[in-house]
N, C-alpha and C. Protein backbone atom coordinates (compact mmCIF):
# COMPACT_ATOMS: atom_id res chain seq x y z
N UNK A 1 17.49 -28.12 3.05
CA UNK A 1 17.17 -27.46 1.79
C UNK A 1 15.66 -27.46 1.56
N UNK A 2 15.33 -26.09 0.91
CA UNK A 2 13.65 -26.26 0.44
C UNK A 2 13.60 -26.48 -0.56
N UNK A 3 12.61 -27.53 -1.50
CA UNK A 3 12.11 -27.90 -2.52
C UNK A 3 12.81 -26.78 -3.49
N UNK A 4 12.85 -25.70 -3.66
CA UNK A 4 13.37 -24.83 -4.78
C UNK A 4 14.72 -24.73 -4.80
N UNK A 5 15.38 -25.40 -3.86
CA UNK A 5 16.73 -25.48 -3.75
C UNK A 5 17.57 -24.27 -2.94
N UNK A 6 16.85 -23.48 -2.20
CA UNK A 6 17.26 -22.57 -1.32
C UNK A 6 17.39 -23.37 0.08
N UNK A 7 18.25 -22.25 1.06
CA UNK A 7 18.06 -23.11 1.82
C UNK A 7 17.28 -22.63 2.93
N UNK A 8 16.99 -22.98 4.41
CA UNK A 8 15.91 -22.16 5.45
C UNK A 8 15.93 -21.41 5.88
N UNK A 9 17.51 -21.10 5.82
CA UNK A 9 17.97 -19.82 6.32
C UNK A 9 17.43 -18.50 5.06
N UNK A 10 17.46 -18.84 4.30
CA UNK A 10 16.79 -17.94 2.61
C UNK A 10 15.14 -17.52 3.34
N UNK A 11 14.71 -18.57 3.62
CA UNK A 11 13.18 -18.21 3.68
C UNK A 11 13.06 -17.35 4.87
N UNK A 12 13.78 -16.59 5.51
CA UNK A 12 13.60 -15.56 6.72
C UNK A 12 13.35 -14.26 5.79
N UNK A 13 13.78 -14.21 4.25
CA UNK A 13 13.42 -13.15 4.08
C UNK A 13 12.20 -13.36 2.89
N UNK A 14 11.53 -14.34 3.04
CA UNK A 14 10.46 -14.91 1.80
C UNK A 14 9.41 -13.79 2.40
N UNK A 15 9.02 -12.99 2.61
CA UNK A 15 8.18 -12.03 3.06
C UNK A 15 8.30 -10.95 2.59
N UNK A 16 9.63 -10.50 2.50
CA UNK A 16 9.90 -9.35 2.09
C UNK A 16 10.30 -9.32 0.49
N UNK A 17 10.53 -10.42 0.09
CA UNK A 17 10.48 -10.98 -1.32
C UNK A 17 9.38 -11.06 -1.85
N UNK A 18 8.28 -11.57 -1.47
CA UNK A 18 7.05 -11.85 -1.71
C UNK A 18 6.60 -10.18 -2.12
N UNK A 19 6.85 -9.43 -0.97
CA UNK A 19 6.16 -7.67 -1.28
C UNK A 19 6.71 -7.02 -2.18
N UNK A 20 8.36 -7.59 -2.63
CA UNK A 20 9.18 -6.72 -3.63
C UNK A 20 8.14 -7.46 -5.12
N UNK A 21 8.01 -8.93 -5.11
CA UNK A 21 7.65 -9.59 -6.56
C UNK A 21 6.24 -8.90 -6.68
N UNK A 22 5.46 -8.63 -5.78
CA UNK A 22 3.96 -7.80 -5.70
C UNK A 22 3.92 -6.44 -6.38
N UNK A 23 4.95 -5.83 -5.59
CA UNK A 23 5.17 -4.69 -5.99
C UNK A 23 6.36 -3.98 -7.06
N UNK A 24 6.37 -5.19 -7.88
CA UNK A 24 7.48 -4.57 -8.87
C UNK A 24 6.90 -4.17 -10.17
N UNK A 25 5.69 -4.56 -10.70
CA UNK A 25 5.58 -4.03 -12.00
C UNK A 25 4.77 -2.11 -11.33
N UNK A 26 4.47 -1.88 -10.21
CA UNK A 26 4.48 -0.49 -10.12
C UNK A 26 5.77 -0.06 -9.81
N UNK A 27 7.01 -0.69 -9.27
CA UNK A 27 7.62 0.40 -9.15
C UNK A 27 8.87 0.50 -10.42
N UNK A 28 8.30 -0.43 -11.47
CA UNK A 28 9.37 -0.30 -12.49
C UNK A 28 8.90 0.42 -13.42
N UNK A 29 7.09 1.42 -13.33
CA UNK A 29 6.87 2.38 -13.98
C UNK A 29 7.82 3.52 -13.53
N UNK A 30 8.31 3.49 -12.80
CA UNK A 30 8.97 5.08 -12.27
C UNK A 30 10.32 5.06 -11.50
N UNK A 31 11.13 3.79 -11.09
CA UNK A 31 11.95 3.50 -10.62
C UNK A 31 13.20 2.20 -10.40
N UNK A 32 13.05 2.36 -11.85
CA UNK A 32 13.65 0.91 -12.65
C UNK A 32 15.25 1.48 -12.53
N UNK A 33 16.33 0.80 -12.49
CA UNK A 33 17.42 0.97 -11.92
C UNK A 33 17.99 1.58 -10.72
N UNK A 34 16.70 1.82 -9.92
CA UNK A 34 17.30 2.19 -8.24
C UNK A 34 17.10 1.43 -7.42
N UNK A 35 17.61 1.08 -6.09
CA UNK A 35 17.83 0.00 -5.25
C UNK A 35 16.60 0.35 -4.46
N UNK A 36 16.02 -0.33 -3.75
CA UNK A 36 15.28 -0.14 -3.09
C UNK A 36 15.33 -1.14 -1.61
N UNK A 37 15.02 -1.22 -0.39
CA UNK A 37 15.22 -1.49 1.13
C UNK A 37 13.52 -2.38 1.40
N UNK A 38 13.60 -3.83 1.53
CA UNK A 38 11.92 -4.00 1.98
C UNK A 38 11.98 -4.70 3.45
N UNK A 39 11.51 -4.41 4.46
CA UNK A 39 11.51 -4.52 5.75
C UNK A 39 9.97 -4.82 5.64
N UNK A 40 9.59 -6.58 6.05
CA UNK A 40 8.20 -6.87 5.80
C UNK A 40 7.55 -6.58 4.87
N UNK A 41 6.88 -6.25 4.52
CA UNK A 41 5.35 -5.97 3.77
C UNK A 41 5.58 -4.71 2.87
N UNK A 42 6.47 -3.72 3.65
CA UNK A 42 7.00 -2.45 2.72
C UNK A 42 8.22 -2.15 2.31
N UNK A 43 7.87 -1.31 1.81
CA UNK A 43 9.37 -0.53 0.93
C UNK A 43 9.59 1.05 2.04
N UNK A 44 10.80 0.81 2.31
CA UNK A 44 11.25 2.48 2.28
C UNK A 44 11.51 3.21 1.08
N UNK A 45 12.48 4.34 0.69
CA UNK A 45 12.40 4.84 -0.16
C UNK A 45 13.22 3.98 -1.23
N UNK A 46 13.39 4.66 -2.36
CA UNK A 46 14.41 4.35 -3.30
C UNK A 46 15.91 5.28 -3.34
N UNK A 47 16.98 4.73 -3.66
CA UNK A 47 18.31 5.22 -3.81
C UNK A 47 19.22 4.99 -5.43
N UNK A 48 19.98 5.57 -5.32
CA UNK A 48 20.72 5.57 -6.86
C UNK A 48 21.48 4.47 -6.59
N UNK A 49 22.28 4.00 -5.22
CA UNK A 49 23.46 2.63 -5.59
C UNK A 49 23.00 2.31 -4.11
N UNK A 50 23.43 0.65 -4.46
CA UNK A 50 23.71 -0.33 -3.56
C UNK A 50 24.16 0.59 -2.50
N UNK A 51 25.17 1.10 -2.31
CA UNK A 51 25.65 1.23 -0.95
C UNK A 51 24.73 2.51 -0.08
N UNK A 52 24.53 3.07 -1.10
CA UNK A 52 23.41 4.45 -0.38
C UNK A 52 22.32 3.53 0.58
N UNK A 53 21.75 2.57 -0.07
CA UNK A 53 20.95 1.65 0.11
C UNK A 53 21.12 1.16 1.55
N UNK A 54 22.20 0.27 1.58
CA UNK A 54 23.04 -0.47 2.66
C UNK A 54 23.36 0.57 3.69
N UNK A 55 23.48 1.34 3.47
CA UNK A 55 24.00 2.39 4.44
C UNK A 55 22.78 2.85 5.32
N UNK A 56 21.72 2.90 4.69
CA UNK A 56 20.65 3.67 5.11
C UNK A 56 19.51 2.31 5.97
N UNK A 57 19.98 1.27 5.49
CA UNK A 57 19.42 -0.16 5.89
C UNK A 57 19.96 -0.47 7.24
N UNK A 58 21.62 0.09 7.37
CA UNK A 58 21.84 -0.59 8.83
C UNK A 58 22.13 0.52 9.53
N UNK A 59 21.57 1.65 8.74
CA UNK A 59 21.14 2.66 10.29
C UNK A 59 19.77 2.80 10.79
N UNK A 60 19.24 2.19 9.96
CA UNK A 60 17.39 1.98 10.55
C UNK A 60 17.43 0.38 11.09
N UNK A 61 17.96 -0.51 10.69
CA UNK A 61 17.97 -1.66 11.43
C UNK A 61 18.86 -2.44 11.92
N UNK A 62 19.77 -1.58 11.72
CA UNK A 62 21.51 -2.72 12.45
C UNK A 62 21.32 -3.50 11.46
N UNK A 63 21.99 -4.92 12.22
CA UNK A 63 22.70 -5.71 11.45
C UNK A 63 21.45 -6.90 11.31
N UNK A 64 19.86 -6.41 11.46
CA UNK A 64 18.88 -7.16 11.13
C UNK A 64 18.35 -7.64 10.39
N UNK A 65 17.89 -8.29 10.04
CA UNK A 65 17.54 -8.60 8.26
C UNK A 65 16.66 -8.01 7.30
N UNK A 66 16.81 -7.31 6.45
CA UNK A 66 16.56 -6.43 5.69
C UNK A 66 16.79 -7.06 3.67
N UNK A 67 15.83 -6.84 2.89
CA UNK A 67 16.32 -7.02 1.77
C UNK A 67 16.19 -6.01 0.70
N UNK A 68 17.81 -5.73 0.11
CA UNK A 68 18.12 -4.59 -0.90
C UNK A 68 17.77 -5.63 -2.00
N UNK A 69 16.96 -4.92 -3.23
CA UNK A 69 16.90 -5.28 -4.26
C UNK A 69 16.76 -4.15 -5.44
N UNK A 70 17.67 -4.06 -6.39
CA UNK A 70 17.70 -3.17 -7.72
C UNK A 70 16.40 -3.50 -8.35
N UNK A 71 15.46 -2.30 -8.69
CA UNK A 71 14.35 -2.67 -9.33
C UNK A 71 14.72 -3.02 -10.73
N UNK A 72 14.48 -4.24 -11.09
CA UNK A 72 14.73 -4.52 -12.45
C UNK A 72 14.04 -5.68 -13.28
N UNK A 73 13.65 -5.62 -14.63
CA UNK A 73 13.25 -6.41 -14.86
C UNK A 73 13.53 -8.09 -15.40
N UNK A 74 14.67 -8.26 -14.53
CA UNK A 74 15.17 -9.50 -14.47
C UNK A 74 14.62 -10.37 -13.66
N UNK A 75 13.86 -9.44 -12.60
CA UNK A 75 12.91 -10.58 -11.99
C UNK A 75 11.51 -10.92 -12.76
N UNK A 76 11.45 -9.96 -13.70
CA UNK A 76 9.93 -10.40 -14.28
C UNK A 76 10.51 -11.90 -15.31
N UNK A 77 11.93 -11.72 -15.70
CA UNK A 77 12.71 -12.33 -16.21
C UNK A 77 12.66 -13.81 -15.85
N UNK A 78 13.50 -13.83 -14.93
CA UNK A 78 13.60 -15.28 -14.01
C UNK A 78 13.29 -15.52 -12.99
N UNK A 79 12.32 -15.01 -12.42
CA UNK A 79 11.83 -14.71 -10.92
C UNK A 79 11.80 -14.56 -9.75
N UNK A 80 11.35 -15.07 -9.12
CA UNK A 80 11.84 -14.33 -7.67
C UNK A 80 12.81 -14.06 -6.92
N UNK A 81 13.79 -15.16 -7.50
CA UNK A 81 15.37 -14.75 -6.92
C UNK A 81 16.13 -14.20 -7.91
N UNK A 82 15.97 -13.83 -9.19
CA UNK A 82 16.66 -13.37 -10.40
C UNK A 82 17.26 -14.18 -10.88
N UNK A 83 18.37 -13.40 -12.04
CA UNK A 83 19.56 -13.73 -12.64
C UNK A 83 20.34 -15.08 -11.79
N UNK A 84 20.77 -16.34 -12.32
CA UNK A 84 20.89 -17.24 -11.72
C UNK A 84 22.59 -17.01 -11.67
N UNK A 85 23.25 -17.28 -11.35
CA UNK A 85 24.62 -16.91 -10.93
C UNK A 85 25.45 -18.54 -11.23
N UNK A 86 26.51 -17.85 -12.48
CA UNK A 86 27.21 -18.82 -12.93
C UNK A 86 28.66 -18.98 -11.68
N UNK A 87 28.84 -19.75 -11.52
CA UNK A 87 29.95 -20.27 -10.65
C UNK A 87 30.81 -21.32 -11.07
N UNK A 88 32.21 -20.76 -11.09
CA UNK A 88 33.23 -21.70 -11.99
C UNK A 88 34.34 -21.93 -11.37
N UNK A 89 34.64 -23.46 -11.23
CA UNK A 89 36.06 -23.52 -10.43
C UNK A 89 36.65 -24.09 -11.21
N UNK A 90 38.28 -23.82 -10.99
CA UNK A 90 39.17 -24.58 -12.01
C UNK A 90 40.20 -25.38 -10.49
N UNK A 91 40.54 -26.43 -11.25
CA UNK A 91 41.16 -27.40 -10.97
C UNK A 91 42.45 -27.25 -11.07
N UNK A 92 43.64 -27.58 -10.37
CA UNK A 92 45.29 -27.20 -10.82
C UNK A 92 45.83 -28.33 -11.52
């Protein structure tokens, strides 16, 4: 595990995270609710849904690592990984 509580396998895509958190207050002047594809350092285009997205991600890179992220301002929110994700188990 890394200090932020991710784990090492997470940080293969800390690069392409790093260029989305750089580049999000420009692209949420003009493209705030579309998904967007960051492969290193850039962005390809933008799309209307997740799957347009995904679709277009593993025909330019297979099954390589690639990160889709919805431009939104939930990361200006809670940062770099967003919205924290509630998880609930029940017991029988």
């Amino acid at each position: 595990m890394m200090e932020d509580g991710h784990s090492e396998k997470n940080s293969s895509l800390e690069k392409e995270i790093d260029a989305f958190m750089e580049q999000l207050p420009l692209m949420l002047k003009e493209h705030e609710g579309k998904y967007v594809i960051f492969k290193g350092n850039g962005h390809l285009k933008f799309w209307d849904s997740y799957e347009s997205a995904l679709r277009e991600g593993y025909e330019k890179f297979g099954f390589g690592l690639f990160l889709i992220r919805m431009v939104s301002r939930e990361y200006e929110i809670f940062g770099r990984y967003g919205k924290p994700l509630n998880i609930y188990s029940h017991s029988a």
